[in-house]
PDB file of N, CA and C in Angstrom:
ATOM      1  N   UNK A   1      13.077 -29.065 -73.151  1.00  0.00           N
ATOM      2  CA  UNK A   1      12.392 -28.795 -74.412  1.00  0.00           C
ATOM      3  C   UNK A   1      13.359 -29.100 -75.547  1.00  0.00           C
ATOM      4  N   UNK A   2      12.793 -29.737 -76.422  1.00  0.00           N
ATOM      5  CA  UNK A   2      13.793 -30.136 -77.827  1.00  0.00           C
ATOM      6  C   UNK A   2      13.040 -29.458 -79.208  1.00  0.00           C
ATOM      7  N   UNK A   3      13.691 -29.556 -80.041  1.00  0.00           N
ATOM      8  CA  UNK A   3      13.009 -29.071 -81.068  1.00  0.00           C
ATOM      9  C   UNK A   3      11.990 -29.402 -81.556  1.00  0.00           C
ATOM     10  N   UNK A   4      11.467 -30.163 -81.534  1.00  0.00           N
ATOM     11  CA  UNK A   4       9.825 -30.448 -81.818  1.00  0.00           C
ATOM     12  C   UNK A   4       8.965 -29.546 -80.832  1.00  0.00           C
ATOM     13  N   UNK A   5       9.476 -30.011 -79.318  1.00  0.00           N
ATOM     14  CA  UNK A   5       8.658 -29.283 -78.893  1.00  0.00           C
ATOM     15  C   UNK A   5       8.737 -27.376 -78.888  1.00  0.00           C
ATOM     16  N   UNK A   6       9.639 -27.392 -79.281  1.00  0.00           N
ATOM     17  CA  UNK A   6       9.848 -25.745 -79.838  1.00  0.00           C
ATOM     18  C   UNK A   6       8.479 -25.394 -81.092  1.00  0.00           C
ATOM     19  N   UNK A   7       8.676 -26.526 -82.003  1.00  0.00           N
ATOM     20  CA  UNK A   7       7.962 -26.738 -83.031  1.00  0.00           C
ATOM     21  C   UNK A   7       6.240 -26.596 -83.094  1.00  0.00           C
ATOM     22  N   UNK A   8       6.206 -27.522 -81.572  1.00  0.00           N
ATOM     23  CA  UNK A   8       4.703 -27.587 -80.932  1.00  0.00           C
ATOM     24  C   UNK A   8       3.900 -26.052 -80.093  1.00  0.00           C
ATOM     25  N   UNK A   9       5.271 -25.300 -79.754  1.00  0.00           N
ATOM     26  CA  UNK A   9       4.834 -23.919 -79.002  1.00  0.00           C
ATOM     27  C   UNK A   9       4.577 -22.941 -80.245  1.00  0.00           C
ATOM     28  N   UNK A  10       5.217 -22.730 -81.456  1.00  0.00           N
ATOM     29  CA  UNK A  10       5.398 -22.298 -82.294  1.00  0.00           C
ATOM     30  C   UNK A  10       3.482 -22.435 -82.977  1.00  0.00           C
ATOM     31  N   UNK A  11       3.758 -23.569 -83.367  1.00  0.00           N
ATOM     32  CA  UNK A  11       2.765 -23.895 -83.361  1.00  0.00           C
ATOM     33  C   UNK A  11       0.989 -23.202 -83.165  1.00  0.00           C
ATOM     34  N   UNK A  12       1.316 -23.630 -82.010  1.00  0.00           N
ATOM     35  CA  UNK A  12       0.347 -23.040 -81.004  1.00  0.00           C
ATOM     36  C   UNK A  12      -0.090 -21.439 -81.107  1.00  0.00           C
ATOM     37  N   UNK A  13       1.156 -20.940 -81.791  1.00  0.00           N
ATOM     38  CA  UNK A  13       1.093 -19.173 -81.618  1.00  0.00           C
ATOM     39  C   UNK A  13       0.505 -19.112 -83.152  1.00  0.00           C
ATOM     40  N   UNK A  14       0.945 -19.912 -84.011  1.00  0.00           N
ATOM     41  CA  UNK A  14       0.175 -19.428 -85.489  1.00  0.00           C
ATOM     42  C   UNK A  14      -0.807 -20.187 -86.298  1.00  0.00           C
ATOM     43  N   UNK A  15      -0.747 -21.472 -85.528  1.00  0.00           N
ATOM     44  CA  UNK A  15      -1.974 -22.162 -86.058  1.00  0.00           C
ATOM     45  C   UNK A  15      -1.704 -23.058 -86.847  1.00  0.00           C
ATOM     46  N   UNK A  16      -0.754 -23.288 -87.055  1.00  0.00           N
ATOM     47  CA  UNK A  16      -0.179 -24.616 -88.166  1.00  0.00           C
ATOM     48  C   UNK A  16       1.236 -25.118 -88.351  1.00  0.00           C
ATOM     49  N   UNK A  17       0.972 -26.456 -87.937  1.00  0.00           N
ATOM     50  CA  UNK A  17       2.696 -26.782 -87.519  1.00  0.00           C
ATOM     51  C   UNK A  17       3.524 -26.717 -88.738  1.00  0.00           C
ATOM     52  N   UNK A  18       2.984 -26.950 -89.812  1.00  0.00           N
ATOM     53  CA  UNK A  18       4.164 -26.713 -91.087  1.00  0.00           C
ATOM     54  C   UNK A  18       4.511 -25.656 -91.017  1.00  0.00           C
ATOM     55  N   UNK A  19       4.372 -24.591 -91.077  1.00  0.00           N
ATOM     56  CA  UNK A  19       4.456 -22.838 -91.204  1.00  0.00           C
ATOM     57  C   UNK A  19       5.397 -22.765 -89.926  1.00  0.00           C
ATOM     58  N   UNK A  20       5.351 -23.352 -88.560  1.00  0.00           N
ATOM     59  CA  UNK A  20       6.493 -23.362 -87.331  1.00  0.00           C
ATOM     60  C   UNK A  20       7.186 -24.144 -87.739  1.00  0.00           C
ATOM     61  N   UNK A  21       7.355 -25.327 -87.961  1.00  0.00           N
ATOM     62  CA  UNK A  21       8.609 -25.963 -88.641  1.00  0.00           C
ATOM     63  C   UNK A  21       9.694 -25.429 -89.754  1.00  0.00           C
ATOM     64  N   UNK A  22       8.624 -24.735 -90.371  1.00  0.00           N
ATOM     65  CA  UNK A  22       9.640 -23.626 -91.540  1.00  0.00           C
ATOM     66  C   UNK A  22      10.383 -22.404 -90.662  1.00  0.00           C
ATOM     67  N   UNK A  23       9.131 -22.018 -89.677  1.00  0.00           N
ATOM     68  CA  UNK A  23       9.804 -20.954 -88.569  1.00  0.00           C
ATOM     69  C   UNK A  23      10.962 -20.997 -88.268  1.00  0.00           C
ATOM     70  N   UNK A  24      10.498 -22.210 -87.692  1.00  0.00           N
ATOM     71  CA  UNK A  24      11.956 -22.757 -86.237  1.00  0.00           C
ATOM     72  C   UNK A  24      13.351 -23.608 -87.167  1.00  0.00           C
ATOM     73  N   UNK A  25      13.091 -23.929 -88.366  1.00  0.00           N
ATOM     74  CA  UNK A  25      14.257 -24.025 -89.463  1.00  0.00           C
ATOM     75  C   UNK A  25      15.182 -23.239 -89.587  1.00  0.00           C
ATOM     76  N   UNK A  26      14.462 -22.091 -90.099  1.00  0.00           N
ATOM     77  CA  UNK A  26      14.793 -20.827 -90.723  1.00  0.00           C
ATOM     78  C   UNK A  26      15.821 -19.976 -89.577  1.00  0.00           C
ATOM     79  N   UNK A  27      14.899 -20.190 -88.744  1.00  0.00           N
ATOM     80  CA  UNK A  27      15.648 -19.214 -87.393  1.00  0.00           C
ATOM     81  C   UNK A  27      16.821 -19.946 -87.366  1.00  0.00           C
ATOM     82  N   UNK A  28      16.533 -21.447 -87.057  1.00  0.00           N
ATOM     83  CA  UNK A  28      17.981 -22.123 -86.740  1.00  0.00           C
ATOM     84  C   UNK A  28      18.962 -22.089 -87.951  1.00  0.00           C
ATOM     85  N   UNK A  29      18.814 -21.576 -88.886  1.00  0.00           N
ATOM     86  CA  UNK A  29      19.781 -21.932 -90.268  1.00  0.00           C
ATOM     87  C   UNK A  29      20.445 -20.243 -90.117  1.00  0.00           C
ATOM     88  N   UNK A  30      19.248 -19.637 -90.159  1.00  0.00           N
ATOM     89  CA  UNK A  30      19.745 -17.734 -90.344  1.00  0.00           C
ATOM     90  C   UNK A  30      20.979 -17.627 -89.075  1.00  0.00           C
ATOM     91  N   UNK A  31      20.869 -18.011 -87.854  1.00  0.00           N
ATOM     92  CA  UNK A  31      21.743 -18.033 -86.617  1.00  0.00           C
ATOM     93  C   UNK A  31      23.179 -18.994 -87.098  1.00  0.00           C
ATOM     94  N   UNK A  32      23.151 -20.062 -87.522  1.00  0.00           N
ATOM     95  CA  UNK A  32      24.188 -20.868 -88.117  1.00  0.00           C
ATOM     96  C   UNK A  32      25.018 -20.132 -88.989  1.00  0.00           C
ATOM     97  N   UNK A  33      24.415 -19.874 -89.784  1.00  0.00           N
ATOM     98  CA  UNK A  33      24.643 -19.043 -90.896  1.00  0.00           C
ATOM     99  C   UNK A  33      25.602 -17.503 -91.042  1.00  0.00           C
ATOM    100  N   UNK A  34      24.774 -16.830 -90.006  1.00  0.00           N
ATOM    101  CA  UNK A  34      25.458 -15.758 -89.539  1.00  0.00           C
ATOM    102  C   UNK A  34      26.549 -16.165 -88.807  1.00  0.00           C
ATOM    103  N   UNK A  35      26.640 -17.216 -87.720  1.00  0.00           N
ATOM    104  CA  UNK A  35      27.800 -17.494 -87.272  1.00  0.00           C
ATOM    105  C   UNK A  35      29.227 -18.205 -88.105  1.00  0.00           C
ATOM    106  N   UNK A  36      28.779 -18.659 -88.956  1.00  0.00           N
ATOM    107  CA  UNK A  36      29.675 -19.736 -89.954  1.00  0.00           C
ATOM    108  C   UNK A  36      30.604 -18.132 -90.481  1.00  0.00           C
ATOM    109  N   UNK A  37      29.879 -17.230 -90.765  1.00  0.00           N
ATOM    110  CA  UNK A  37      30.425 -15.692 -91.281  1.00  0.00           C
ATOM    111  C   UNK A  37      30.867 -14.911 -90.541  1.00  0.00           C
ATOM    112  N   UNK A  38      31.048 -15.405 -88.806  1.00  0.00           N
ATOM    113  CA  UNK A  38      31.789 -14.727 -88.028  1.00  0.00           C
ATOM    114  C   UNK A  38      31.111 -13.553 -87.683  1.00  0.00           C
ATOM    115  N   UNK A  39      29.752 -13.106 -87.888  1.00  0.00           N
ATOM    116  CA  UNK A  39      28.502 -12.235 -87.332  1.00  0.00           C
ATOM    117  C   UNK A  39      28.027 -12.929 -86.550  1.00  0.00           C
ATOM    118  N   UNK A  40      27.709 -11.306 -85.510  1.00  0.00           N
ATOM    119  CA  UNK A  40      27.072 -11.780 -83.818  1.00  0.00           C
ATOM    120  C   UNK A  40      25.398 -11.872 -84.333  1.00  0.00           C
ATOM    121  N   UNK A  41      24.435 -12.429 -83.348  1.00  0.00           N
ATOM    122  CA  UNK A  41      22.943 -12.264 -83.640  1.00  0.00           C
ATOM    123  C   UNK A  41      22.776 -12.090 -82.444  1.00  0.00           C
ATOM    124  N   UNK A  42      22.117 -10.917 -82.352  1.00  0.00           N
ATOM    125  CA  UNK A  42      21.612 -10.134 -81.179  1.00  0.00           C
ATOM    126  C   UNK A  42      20.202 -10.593 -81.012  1.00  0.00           C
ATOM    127  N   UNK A  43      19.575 -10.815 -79.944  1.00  0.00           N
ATOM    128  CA  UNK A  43      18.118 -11.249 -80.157  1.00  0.00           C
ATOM    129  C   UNK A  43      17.861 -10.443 -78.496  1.00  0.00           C
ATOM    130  N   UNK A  44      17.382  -8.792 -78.712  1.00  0.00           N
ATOM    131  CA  UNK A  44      17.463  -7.768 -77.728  1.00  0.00           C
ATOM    132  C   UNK A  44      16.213  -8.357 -76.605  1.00  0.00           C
ATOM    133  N   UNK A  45      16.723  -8.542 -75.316  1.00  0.00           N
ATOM    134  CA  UNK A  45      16.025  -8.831 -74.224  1.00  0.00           C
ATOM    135  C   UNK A  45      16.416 -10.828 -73.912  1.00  0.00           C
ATOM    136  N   UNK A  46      16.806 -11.895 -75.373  1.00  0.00           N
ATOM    137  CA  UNK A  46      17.334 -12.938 -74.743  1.00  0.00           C
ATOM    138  C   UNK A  46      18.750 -12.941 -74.518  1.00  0.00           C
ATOM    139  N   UNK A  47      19.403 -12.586 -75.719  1.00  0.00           N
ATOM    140  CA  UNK A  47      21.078 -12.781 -75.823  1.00  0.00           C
ATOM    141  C   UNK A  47      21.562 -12.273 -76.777  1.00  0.00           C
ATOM    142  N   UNK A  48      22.883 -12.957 -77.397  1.00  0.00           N
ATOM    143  CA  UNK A  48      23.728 -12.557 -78.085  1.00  0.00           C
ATOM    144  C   UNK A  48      24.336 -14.078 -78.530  1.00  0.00           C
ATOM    145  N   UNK A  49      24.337 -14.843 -79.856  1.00  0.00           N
ATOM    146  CA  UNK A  49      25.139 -15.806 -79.811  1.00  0.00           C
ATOM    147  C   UNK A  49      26.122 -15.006 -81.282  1.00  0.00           C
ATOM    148  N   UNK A  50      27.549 -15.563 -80.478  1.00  0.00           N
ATOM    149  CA  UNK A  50      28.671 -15.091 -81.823  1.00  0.00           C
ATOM    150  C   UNK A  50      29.978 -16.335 -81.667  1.00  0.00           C
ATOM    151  N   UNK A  51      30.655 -16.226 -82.908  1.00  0.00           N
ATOM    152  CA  UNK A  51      31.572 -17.430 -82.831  1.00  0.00           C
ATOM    153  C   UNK A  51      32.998 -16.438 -82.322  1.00  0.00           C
ATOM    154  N   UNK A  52      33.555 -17.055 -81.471  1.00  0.00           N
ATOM    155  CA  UNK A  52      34.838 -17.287 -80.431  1.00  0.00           C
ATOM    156  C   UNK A  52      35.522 -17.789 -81.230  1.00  0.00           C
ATOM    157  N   UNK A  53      37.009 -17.846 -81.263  1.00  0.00           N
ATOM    158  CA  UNK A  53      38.129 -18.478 -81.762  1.00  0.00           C
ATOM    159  C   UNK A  53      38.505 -18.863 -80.205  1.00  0.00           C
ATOM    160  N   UNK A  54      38.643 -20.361 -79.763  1.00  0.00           N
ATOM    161  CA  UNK A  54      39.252 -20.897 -79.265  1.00  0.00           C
ATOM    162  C   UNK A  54      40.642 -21.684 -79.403  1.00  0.00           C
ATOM    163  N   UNK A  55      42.072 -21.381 -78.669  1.00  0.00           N
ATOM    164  CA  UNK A  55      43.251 -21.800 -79.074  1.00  0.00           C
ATOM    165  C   UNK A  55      43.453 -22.829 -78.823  1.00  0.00           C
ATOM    166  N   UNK A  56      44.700 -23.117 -79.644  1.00  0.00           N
ATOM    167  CA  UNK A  56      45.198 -24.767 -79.823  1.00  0.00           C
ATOM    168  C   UNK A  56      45.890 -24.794 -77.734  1.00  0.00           C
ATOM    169  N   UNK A  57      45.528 -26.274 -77.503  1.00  0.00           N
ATOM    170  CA  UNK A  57      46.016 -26.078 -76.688  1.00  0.00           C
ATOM    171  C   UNK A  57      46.604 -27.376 -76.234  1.00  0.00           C
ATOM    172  N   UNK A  58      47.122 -28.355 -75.070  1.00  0.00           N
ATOM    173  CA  UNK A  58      47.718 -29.336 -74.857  1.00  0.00           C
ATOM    174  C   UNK A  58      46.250 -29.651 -74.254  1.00  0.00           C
ATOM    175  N   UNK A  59      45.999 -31.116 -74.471  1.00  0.00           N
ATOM    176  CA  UNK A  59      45.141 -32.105 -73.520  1.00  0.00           C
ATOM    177  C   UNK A  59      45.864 -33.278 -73.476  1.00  0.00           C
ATOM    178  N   UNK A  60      44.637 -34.326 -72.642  1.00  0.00           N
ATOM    179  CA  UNK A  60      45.210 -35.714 -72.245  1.00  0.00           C
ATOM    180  C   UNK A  60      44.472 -36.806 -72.982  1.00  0.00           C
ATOM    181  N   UNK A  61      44.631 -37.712 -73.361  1.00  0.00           N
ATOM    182  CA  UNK A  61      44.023 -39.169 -73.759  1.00  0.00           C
ATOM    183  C   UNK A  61      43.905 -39.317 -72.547  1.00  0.00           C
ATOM    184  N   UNK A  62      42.386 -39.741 -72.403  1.00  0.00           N
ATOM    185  CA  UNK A  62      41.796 -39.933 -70.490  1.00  0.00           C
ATOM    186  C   UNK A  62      42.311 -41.563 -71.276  1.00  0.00           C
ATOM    187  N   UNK A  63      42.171 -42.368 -71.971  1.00  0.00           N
ATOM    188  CA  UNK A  63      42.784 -43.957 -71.620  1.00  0.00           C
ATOM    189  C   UNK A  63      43.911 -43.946 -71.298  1.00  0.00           C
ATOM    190  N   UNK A  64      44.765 -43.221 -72.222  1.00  0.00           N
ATOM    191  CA  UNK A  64      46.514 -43.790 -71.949  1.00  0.00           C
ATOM    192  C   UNK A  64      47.238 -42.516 -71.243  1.00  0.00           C
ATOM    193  N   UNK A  65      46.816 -41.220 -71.068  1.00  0.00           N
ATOM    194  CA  UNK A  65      47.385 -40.199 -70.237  1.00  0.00           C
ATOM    195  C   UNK A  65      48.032 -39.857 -71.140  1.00  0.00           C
ATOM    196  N   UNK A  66      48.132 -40.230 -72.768  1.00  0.00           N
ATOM    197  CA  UNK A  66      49.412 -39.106 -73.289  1.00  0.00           C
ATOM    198  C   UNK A  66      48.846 -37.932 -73.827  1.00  0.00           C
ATOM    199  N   UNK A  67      49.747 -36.884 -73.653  1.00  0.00           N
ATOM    200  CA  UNK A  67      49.488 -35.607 -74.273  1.00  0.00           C
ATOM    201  C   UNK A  67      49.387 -35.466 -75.587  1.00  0.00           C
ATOM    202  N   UNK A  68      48.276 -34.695 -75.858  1.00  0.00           N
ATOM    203  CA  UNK A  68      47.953 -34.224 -77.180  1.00  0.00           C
ATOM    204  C   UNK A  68      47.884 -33.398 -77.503  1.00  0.00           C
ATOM    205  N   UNK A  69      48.181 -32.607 -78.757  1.00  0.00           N
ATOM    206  CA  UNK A  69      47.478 -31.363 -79.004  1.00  0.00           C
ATOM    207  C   UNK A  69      46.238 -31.699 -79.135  1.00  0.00           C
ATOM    208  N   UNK A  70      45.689 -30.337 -79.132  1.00  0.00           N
ATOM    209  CA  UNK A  70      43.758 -29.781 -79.326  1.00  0.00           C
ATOM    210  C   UNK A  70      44.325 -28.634 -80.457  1.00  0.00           C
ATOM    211  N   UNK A  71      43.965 -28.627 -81.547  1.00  0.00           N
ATOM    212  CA  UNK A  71      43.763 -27.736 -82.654  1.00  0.00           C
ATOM    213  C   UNK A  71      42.905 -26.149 -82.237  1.00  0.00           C
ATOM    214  N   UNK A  72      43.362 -25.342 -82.905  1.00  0.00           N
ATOM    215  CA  UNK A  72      42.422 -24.162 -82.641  1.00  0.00           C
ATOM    216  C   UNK A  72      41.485 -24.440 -83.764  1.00  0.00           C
ATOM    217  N   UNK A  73      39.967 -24.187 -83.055  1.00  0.00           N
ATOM    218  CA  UNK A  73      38.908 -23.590 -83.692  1.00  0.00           C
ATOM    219  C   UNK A  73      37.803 -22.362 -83.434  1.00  0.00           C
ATOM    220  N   UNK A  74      37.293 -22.746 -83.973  1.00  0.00           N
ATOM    221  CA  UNK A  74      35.805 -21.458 -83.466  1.00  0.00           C
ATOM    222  C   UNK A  74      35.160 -22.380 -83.124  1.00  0.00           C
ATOM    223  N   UNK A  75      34.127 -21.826 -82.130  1.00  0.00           N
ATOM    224  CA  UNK A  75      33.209 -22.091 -81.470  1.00  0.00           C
ATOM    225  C   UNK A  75      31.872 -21.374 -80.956  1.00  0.00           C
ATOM    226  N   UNK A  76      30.747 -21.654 -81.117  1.00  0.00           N
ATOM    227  CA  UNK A  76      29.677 -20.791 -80.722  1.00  0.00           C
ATOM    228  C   UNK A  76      29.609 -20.262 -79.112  1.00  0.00           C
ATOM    229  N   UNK A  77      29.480 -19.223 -79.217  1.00  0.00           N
ATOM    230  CA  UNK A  77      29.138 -18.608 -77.453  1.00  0.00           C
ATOM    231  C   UNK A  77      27.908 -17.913 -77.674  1.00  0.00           C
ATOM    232  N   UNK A  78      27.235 -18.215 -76.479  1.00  0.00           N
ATOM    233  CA  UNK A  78      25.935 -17.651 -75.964  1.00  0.00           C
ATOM    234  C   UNK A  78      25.884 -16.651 -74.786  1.00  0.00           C
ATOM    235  N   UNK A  79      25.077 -15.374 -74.997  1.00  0.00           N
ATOM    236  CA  UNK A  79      25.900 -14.168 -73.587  1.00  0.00           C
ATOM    237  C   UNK A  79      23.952 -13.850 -73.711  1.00  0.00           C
ATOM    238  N   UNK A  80      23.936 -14.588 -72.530  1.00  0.00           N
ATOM    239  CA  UNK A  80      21.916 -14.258 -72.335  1.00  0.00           C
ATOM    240  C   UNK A  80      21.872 -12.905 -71.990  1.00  0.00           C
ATOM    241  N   UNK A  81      20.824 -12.462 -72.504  1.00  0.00           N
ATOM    242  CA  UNK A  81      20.394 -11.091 -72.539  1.00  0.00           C
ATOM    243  C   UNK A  81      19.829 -10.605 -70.913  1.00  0.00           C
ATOM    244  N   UNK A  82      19.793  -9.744 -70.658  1.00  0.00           N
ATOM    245  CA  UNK A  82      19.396  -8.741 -69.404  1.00  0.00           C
ATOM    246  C   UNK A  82      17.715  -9.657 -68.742  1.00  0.00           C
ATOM    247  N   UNK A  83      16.927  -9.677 -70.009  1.00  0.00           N
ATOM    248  CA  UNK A  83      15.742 -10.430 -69.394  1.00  0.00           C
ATOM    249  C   UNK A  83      15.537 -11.674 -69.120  1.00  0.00           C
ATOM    250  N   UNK A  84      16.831 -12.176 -70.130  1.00  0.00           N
ATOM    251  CA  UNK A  84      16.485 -13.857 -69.751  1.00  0.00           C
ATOM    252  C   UNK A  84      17.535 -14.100 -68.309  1.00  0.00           C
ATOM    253  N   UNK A  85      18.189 -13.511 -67.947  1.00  0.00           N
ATOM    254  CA  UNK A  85      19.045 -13.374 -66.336  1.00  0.00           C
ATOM    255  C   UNK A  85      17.481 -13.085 -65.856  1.00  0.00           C
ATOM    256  N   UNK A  86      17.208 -11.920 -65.738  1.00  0.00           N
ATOM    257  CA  UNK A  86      15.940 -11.748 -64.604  1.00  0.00           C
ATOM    258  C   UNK A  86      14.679 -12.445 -64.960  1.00  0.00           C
ATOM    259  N   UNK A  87      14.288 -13.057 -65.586  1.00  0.00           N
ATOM    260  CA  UNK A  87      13.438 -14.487 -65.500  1.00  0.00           C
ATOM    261  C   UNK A  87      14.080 -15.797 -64.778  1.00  0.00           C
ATOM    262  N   UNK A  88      15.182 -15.920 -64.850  1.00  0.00           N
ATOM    263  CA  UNK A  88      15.750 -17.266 -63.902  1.00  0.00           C
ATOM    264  C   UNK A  88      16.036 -16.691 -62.621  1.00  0.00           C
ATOM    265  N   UNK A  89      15.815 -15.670 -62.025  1.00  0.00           N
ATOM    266  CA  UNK A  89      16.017 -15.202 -60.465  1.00  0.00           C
ATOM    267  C   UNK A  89      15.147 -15.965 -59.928  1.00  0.00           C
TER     268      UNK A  89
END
């Protein structure tokens, strides 16, 4: 499923795809958003997405094998909620 078709289920639940496109925007900007500010978004029964600080660390150039640094950044993490585990059993 990609975002349209997110767009198309959305849809379906309110009756008009402009009004889900603003939906499924909004949701995706408010979640960005909160994360860019280093706030978790709890969404009780799917998950939890919050930004991680990941450290600088050594990698490789897969062409030439030389070592590089990797810079520290943040990064988004996703920790699925209790129901979305027991729906994929």
């Amino acid at each position: 499923m990609n975002k349209g078709d997110l767009v198309n289920e959305v849809a379906r639940a309110i009756g008009n795809k402009k009004d889900a496109q603003a939906a499924v925007d909004c949701v995706i900007t408010s979640i960005t958003k909160a994360l860019t500010e280093e706030d978790t978004v709890t969404l009780v029964g799917f998950g939890t997405f919050k930004a991680t600080e990941r450290k600088a660390r050594k990698g490789r150039n897969p062409q030439t094998g030389e070592e590089i640094e990797i810079a520290a950044r943040n990064v988004p993490k996703f920790i699925p909620g209790k129901a979305l585990k027991e729906a994929l059993k």
